[in-house]
C-alpha atoms as a PDB file:
ATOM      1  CA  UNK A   1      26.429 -22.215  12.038  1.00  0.00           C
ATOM      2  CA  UNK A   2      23.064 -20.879  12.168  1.00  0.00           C
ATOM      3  CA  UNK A   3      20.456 -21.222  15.031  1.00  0.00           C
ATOM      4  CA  UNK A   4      17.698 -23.312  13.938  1.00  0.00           C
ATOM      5  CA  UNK A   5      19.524 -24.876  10.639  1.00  0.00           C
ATOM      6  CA  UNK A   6      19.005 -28.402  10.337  1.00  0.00           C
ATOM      7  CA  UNK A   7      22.242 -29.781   8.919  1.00  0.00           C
ATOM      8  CA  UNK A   8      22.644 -31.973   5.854  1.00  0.00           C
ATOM      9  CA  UNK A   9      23.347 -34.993   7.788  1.00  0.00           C
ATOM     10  CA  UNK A  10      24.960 -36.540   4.233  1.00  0.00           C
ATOM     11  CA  UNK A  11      27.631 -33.843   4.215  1.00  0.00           C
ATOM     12  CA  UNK A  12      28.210 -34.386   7.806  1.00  0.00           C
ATOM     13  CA  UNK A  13      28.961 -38.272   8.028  1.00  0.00           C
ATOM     14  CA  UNK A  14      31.173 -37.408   4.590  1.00  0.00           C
ATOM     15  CA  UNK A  15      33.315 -34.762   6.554  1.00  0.00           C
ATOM     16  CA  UNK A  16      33.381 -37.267   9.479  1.00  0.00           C
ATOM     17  CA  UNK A  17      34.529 -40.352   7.862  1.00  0.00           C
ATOM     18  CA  UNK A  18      36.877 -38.316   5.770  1.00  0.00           C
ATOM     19  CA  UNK A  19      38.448 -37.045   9.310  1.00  0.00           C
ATOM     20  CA  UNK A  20      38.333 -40.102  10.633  1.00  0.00           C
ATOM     21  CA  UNK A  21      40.674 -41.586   7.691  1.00  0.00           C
ATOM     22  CA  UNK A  22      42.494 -39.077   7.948  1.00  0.00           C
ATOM     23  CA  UNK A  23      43.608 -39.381  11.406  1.00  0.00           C
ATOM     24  CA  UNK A  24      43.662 -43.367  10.835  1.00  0.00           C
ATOM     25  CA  UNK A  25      45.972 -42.830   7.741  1.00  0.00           C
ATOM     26  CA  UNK A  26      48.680 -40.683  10.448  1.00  0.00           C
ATOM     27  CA  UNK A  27      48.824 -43.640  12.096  1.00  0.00           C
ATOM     28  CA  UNK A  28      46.827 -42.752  15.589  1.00  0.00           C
ATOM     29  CA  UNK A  29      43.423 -43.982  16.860  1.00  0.00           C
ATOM     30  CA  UNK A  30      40.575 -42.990  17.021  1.00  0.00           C
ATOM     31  CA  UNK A  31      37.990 -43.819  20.214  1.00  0.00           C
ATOM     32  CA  UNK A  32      34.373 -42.968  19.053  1.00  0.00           C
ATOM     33  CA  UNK A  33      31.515 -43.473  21.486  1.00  0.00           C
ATOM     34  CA  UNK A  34      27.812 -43.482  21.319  1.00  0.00           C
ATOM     35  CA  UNK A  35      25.783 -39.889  22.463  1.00  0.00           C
ATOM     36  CA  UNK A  36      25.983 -40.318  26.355  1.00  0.00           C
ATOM     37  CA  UNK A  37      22.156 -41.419  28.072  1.00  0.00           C
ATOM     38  CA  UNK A  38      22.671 -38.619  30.699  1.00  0.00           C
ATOM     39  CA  UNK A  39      22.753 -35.727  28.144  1.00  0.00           C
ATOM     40  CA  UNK A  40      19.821 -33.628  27.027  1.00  0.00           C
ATOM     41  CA  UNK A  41      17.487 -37.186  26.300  1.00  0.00           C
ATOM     42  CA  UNK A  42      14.258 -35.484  26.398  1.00  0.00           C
ATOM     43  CA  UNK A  43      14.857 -31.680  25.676  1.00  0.00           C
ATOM     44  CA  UNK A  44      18.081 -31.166  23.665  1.00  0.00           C
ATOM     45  CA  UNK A  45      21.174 -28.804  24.050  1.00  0.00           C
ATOM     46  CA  UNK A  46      23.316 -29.711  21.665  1.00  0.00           C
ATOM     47  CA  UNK A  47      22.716 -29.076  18.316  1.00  0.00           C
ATOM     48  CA  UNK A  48      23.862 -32.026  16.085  1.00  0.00           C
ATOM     49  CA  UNK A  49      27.225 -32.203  17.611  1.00  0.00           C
ATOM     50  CA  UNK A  50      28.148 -33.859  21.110  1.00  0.00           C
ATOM     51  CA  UNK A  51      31.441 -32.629  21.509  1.00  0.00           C
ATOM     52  CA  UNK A  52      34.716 -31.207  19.993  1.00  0.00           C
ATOM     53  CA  UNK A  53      38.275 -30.867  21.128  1.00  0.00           C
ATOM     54  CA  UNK A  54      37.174 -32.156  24.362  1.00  0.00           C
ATOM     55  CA  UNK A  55      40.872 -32.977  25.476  1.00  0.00           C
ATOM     56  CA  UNK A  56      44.254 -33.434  24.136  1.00  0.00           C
ATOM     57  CA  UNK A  57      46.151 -35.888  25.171  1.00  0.00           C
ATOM     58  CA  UNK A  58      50.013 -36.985  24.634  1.00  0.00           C
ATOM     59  CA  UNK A  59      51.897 -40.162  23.432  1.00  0.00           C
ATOM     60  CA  UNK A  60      52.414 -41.710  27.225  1.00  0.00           C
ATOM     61  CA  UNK A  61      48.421 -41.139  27.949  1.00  0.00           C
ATOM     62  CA  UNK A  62      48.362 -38.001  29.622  1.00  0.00           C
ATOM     63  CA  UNK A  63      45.590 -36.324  28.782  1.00  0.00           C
ATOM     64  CA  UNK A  64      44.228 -32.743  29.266  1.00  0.00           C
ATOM     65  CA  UNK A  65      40.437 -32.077  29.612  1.00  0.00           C
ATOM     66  CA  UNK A  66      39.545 -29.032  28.349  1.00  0.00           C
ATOM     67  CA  UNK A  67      36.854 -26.932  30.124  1.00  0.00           C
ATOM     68  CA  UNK A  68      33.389 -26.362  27.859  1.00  0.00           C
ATOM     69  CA  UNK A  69      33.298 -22.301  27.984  1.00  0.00           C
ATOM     70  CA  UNK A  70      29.249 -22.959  28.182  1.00  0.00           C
ATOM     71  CA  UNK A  71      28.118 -23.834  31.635  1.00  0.00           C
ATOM     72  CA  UNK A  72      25.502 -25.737  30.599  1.00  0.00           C
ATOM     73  CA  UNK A  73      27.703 -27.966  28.318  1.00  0.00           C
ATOM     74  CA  UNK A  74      30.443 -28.350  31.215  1.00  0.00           C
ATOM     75  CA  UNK A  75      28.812 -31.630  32.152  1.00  0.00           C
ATOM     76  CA  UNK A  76      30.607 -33.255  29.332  1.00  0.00           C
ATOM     77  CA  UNK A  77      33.915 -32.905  30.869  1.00  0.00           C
ATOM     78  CA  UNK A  78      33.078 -35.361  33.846  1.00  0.00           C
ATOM     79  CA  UNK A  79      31.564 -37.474  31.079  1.00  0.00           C
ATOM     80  CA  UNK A  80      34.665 -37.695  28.525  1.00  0.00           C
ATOM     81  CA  UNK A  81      36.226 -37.885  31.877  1.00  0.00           C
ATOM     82  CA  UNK A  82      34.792 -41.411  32.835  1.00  0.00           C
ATOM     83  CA  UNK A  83      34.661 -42.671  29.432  1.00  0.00           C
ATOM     84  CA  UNK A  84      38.637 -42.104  29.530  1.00  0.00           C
ATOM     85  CA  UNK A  85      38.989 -43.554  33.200  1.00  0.00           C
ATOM     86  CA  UNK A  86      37.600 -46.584  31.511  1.00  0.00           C
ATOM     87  CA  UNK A  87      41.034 -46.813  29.101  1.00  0.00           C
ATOM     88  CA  UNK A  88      43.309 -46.529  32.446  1.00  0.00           C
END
């Protein structure tokens, strides 16, 4: 990735959807959820991704959130953390 570098947004949704089959096709599910309000709104972050391998989790719903190495991007943990509370 390069600072500055405006993705092709075409080639992105391709790889997306093609990782999103792909997980749908191994037979597990896939949660997507809009761009959280309380993130960057006004003057962005985050480049053109919100988050990656935010947590893990296992087959009886524990899950593991994993800590953003940025402390400026360590807010998303307490919001993938709510947004999972709401599965409970």
């Amino acid at each position: 990735m390069v600072e500055g570098a405006i993705p092709d947004l075409n080639f992105v949704e391709k790889e997306r959807q093609g990782l999103i089959s792909l997980i749908r096709n191994s037979g597990h599910e896939v949660i997507e959820f809009d761009f959280p309000i309380e993130l960057d709104q006004d003057e962005p972050k985050h480049d053109f991704m919100f988050i990656r391998d935010s947590f893990k989790t296992d087959q009886n719903g524990t899950a593991v959130i994993l800590r953003a190495g940025e402390p400026q991007r360590r807010v998303e943990n307490k919001i993938v953390k709510n947004i999972l509370n709401q599965w409970e």
